[in-house]
C-alpha atoms as a PDB file:
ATOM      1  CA  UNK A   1     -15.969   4.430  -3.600  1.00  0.00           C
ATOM      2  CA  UNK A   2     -12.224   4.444  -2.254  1.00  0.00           C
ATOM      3  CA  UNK A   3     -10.922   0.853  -1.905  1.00  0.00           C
ATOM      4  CA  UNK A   4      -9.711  -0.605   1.531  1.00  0.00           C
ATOM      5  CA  UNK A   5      -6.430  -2.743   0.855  1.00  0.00           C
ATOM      6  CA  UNK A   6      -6.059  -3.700   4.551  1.00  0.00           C
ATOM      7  CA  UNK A   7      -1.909  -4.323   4.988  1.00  0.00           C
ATOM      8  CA  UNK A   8      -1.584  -7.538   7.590  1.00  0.00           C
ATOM      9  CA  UNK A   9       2.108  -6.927   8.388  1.00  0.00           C
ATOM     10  CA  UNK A  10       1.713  -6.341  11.992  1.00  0.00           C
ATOM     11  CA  UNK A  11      -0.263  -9.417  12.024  1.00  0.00           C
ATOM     12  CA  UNK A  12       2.503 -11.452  10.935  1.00  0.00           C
ATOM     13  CA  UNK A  13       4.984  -9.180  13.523  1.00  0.00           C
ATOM     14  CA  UNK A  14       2.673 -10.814  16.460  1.00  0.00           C
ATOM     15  CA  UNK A  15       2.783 -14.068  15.207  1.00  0.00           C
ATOM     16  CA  UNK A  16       6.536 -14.388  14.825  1.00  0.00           C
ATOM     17  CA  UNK A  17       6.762 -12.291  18.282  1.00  0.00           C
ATOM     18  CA  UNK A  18       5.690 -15.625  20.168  1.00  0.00           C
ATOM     19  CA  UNK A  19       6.518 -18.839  17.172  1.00  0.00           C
ATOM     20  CA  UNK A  20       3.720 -20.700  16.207  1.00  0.00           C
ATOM     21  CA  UNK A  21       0.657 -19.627  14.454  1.00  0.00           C
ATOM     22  CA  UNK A  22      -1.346 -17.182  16.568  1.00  0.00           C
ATOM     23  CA  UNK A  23      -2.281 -15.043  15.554  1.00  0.00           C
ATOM     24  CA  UNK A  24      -2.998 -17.242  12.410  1.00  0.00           C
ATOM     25  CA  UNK A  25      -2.617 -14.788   9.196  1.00  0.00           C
ATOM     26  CA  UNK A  26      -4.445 -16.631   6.790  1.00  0.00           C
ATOM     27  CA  UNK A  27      -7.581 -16.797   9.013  1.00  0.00           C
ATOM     28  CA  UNK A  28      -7.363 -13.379   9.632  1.00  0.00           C
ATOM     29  CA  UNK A  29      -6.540 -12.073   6.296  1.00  0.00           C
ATOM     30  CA  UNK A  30      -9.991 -14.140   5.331  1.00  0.00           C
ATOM     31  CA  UNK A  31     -11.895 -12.646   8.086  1.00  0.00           C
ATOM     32  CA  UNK A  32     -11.004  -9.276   6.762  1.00  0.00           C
ATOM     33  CA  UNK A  33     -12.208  -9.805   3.677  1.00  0.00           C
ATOM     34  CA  UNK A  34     -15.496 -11.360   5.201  1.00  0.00           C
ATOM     35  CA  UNK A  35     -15.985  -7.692   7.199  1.00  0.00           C
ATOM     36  CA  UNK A  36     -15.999  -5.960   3.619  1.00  0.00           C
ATOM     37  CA  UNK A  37     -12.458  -4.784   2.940  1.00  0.00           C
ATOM     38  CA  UNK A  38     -11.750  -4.685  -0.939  1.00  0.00           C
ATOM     39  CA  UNK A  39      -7.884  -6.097  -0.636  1.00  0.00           C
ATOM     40  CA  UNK A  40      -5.396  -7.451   1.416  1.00  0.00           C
ATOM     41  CA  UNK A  41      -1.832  -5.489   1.220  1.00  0.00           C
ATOM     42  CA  UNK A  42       1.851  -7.444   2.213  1.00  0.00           C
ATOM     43  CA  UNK A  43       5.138  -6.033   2.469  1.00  0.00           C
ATOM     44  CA  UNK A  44       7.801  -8.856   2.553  1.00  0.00           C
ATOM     45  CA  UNK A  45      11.104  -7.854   3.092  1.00  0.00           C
ATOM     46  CA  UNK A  46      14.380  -9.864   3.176  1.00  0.00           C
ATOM     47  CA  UNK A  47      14.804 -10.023   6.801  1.00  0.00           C
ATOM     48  CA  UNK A  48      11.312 -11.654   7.447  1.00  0.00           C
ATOM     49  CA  UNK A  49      10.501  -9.815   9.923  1.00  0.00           C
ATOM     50  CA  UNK A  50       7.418  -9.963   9.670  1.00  0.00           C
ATOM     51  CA  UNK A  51       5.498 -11.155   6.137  1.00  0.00           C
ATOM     52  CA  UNK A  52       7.348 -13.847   5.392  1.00  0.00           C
ATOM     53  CA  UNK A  53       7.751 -15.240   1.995  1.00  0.00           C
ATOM     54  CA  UNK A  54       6.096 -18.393   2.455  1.00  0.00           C
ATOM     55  CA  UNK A  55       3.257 -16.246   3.924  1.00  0.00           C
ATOM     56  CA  UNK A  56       2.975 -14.564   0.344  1.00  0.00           C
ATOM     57  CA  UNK A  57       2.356 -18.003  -1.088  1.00  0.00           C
ATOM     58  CA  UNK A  58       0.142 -19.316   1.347  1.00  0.00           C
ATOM     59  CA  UNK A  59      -2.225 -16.223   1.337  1.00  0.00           C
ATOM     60  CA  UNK A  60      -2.785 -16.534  -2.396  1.00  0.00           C
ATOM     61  CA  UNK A  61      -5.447 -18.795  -2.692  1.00  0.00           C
ATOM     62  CA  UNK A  62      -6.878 -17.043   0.467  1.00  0.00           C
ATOM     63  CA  UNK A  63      -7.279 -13.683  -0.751  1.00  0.00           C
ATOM     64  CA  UNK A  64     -10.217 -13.598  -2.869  1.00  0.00           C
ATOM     65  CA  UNK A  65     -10.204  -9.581  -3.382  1.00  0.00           C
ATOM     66  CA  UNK A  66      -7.511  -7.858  -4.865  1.00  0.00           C
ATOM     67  CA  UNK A  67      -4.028  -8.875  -3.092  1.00  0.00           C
ATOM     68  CA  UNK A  68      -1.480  -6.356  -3.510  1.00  0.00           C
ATOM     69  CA  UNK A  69       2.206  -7.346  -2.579  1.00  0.00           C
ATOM     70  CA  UNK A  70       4.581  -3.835  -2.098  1.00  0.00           C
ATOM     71  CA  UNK A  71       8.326  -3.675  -1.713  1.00  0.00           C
ATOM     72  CA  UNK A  72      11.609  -3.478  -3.147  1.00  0.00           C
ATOM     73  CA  UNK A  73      12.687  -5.285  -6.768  1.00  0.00           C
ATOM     74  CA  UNK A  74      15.045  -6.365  -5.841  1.00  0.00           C
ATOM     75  CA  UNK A  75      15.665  -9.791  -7.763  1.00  0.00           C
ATOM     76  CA  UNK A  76      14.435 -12.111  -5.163  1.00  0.00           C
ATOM     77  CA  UNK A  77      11.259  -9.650  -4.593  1.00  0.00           C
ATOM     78  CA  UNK A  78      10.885  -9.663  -8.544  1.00  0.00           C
ATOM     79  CA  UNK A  79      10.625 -13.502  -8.735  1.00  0.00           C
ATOM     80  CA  UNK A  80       8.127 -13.932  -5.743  1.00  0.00           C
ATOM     81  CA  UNK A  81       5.727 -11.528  -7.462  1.00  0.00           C
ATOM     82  CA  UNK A  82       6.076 -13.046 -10.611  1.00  0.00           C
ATOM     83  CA  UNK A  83       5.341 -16.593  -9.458  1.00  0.00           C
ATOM     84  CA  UNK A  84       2.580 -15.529  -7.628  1.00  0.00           C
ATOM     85  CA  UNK A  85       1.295 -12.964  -9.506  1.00  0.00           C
ATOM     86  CA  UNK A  86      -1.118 -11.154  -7.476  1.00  0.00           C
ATOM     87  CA  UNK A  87      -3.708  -8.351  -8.323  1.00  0.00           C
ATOM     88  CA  UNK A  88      -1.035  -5.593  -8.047  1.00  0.00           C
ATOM     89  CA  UNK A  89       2.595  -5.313  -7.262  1.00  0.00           C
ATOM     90  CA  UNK A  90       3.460  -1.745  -5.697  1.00  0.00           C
ATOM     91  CA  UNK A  91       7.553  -0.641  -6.337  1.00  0.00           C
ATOM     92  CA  UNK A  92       8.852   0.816  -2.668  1.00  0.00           C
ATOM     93  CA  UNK A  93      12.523   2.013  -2.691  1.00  0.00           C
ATOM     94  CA  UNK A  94      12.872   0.910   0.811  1.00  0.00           C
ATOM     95  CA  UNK A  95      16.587  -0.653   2.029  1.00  0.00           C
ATOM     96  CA  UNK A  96      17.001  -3.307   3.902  1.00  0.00           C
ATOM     97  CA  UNK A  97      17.790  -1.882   6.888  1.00  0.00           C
ATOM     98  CA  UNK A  98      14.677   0.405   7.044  1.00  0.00           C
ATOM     99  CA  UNK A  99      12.354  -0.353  10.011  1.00  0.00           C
ATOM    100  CA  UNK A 100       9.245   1.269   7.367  1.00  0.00           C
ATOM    101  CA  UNK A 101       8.443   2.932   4.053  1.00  0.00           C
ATOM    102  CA  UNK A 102      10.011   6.421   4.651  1.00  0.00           C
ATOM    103  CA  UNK A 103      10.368   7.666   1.097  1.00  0.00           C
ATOM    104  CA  UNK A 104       9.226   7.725  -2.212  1.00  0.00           C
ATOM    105  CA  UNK A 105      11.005   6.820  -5.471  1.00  0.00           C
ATOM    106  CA  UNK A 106      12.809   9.542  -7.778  1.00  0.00           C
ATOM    107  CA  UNK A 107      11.200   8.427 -11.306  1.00  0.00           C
ATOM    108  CA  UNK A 108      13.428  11.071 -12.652  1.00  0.00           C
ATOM    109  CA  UNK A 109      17.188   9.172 -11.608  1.00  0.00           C
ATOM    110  CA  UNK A 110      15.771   5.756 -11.478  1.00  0.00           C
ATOM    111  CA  UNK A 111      13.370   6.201 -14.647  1.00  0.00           C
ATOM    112  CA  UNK A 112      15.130   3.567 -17.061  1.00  0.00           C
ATOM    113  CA  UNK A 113      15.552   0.784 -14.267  1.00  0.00           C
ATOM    114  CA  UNK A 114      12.175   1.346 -12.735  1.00  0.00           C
ATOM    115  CA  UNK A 115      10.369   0.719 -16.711  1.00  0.00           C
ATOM    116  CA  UNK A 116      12.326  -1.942 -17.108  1.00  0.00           C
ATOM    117  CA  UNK A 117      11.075  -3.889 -14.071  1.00  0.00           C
ATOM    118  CA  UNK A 118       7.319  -2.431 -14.905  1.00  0.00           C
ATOM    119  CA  UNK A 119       7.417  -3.769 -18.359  1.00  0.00           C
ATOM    120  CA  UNK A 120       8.539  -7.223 -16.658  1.00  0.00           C
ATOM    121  CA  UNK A 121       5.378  -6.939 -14.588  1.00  0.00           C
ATOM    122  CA  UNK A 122       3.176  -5.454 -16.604  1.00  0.00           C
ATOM    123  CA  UNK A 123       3.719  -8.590 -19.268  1.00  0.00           C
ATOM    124  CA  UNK A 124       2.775 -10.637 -16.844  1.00  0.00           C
ATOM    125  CA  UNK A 125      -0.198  -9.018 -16.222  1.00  0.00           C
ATOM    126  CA  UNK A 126       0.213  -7.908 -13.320  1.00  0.00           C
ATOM    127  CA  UNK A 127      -0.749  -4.226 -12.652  1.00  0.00           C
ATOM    128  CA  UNK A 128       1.917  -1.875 -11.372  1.00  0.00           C
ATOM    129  CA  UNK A 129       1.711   1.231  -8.507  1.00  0.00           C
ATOM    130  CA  UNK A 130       4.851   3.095  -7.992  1.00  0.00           C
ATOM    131  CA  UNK A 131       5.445   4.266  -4.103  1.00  0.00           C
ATOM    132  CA  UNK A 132       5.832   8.405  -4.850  1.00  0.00           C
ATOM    133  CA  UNK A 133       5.951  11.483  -3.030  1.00  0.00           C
ATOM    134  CA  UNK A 134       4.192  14.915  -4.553  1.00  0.00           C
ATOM    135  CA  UNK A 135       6.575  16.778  -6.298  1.00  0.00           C
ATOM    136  CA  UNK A 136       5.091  17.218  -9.852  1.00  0.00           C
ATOM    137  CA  UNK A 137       8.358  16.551 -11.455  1.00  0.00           C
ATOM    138  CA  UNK A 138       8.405  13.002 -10.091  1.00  0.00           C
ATOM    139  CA  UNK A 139       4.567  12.653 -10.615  1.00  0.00           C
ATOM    140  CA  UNK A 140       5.303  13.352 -14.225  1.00  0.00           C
ATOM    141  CA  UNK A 141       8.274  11.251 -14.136  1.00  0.00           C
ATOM    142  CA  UNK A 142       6.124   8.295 -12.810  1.00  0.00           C
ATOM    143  CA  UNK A 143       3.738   8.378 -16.231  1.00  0.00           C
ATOM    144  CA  UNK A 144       7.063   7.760 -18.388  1.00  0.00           C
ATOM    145  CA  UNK A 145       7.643   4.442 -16.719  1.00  0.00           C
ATOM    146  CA  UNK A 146       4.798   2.606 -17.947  1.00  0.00           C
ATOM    147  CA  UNK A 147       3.424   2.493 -14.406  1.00  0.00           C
ATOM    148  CA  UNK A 148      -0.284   1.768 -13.992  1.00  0.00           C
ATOM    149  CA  UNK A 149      -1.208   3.765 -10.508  1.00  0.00           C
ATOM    150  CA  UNK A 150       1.050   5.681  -7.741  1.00  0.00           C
ATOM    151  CA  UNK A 151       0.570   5.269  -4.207  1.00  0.00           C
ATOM    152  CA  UNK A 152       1.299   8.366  -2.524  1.00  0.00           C
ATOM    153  CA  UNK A 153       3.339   8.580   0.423  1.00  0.00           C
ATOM    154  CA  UNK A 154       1.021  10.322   3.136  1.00  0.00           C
ATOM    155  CA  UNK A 155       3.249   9.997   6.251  1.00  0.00           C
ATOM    156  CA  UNK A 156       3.364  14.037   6.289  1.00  0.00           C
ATOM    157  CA  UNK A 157       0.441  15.017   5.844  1.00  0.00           C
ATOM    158  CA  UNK A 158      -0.487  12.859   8.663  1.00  0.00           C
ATOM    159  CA  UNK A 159       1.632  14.930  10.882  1.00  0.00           C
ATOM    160  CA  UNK A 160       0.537  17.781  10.116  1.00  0.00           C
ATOM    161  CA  UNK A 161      -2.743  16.932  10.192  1.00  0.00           C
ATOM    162  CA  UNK A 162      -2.399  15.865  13.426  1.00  0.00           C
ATOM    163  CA  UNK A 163      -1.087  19.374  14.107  1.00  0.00           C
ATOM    164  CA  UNK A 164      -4.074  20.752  13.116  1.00  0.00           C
ATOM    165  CA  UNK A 165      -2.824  21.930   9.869  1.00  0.00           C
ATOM    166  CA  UNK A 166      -5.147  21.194   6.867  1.00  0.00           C
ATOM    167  CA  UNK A 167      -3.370  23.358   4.158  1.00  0.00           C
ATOM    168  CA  UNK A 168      -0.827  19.978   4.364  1.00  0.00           C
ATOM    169  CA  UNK A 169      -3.228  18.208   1.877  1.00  0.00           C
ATOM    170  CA  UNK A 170      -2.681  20.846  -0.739  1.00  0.00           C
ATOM    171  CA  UNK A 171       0.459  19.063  -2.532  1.00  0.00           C
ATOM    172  CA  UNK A 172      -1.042  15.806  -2.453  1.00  0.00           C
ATOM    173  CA  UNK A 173      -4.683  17.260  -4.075  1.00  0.00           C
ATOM    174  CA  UNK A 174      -2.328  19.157  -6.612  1.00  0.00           C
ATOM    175  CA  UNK A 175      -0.577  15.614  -7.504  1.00  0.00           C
ATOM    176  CA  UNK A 176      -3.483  13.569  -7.522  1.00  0.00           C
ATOM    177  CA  UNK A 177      -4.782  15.806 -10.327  1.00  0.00           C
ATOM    178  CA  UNK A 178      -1.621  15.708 -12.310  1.00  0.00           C
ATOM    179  CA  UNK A 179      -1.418  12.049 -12.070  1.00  0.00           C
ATOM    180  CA  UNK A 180      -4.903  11.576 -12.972  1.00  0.00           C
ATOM    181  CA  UNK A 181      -4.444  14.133 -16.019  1.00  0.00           C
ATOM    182  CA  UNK A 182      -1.534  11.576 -17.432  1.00  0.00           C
ATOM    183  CA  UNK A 183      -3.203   8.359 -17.040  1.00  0.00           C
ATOM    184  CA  UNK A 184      -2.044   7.669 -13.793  1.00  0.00           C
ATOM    185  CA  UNK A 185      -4.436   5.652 -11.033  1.00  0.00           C
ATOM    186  CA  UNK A 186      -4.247   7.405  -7.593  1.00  0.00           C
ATOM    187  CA  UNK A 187      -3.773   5.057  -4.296  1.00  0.00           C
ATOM    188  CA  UNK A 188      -2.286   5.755  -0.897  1.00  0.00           C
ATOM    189  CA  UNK A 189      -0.956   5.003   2.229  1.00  0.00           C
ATOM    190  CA  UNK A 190       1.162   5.642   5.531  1.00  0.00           C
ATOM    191  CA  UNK A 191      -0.450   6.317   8.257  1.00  0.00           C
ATOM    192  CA  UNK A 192      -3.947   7.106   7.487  1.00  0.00           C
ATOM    193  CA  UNK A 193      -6.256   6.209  10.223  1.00  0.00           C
ATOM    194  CA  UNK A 194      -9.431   6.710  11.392  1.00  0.00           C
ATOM    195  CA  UNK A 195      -8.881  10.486  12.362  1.00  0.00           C
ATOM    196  CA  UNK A 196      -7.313  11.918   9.118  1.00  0.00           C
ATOM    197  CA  UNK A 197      -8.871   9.121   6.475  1.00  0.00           C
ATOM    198  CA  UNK A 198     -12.248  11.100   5.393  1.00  0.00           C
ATOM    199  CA  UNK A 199     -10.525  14.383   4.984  1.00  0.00           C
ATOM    200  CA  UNK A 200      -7.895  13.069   3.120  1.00  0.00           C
ATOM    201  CA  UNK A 201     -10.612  11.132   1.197  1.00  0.00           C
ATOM    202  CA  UNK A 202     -12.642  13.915   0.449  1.00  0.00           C
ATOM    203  CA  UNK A 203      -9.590  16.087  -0.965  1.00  0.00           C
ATOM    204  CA  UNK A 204      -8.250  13.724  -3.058  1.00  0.00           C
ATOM    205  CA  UNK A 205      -9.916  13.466  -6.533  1.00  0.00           C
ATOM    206  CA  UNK A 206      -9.867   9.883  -8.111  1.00  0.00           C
ATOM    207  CA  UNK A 207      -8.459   8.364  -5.095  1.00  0.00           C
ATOM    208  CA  UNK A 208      -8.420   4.471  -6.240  1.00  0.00           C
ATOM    209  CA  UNK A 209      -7.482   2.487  -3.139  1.00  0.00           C
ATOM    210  CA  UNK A 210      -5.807   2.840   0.030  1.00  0.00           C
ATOM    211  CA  UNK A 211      -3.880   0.521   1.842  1.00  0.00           C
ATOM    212  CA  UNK A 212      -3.849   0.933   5.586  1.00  0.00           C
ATOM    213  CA  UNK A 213      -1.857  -1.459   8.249  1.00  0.00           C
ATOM    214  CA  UNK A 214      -0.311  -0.334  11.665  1.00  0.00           C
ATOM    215  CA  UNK A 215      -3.090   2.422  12.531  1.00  0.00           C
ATOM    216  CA  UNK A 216      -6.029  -0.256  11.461  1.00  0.00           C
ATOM    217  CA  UNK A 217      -4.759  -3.431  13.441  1.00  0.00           C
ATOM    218  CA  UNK A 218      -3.894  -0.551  16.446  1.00  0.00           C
ATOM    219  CA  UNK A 219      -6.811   0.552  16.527  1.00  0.00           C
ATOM    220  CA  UNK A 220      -8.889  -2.487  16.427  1.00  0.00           C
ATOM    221  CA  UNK A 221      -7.196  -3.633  20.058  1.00  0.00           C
ATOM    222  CA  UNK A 222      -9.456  -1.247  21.383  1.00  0.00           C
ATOM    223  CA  UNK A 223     -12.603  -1.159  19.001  1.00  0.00           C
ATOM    224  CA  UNK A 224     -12.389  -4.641  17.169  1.00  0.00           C
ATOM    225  CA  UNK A 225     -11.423  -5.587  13.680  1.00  0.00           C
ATOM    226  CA  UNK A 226     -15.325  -6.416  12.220  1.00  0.00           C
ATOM    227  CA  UNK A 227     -15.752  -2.419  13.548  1.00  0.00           C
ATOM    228  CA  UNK A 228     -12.483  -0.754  12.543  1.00  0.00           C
ATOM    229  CA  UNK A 229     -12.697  -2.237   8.971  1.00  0.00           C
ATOM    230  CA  UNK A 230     -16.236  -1.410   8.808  1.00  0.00           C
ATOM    231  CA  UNK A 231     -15.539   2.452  10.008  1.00  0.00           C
ATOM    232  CA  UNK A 232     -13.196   2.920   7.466  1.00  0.00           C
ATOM    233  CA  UNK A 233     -15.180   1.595   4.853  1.00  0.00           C
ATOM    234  CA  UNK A 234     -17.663   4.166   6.064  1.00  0.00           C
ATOM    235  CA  UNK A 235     -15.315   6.955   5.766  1.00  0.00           C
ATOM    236  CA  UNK A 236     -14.201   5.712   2.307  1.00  0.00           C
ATOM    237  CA  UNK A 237     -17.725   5.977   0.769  1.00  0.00           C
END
């Protein structure tokens, strides 16, 4: 079975809308667990806009699955993970100016400085997923920095699968097989939801975990959380 790694950003975007502590993140990132999801993602970024990094801190005792904390290494970002050391730490090339994720990393032009900060994190024990689009070249390049898993990027083939146009999984089945063939773990993310998550499930061989965030909590305003995370989990099996 496909893990759930269930991102609370937008949680954290709600709370700081209003000040205060509702909603509170560390109750909810319990209750998640508590409905059956297998990890709980974060994505701090320098701007605290919405994880903050006191949140990071405070949610590691809470999360008692695997706790996965994604961005940028950049040196303040490589310290964080290191003192906290969570479950997994997944490398996203975003900048700071980026309102999400909106590409993957070239392994090829960035291979030396991206093993460098794996072997950091990897010595800590801390396993490593590199953010990645499908071109095989990069896939391939990804296996020569000591990386653990990729996460690939599915933001287009949710378009076009929302376009009715299935053949869009066809890169990402063709890297998931090449990553797989050189020792690579497969996860994903960007904006899988309910719709597209069992196809893209059932196409993608050795898919380890997902991590889902902005569709999930979305979709829960009109279903509920216990449900949503419950109907994914049913699509993931």
């Amino acid at each position: 079975m496909t893990k759930l790694s269930v991102n609370v950003n937008k949680i954290a975007t709600l709370r700081n809308s209003r000040g205060g502590n509702v909603p509170n993140l560390l109750k909810v990132a319990e209750d998640i667990q508590e409905f059956g999801a297998e990890g709980i993602t974060i994505h701090p970024r320098p701007d605290e806009r919405h994880i903050r990094y006191q949140d990071a801190y405070d949610l590691k005792p809470v999360v008692t699955t695997e706790y996965n904390i994604e961005g940028n290494p950049i040196q303040k970002f490589i310290d964080l993970v290191l003192e906290i050391s969570p479950t997994q730490v997944t490398l996203v090339p975003d900048g700071e100016d980026v309102l999400t994720s909106n590409a993957g990393w070239d392994t090829i032009k960035h291979q030396s400085y991206l093993q460098e900060v794996i072997k950091e994190f990897k010595n800590a024990g801390i396993r490593t997923s590199i953010f990645i689009e499908t071109d095989l070249n990069l896939i391939e390049g990804a296996a020569k920095t000591g990386a653990d898993r990729i996460e690939l990027y599915t933001e287009e083939f949710a378009k076009q699968f929302t376009l009715g146009n299935h053949k869009a999984i066809e890169p990402y089945t063709k890297a998931a097989i090449l990553a797989e063939a050189s020792g690579l773990g497969i996860n994903a993310g960007h904006d899988l939801n309910l719709e597209n998550i069992q196809f893209f499930k059932e196409n993608i061989p050795h898919l380890a975990e997902v991590s889902i965030g902005h569709a999930l909590i979305s979709e829960s305003i009109y279903l509920g959380l216990e449900n949503v995370v419950n109907m994914y989990l049913h699509r993931l099996q």
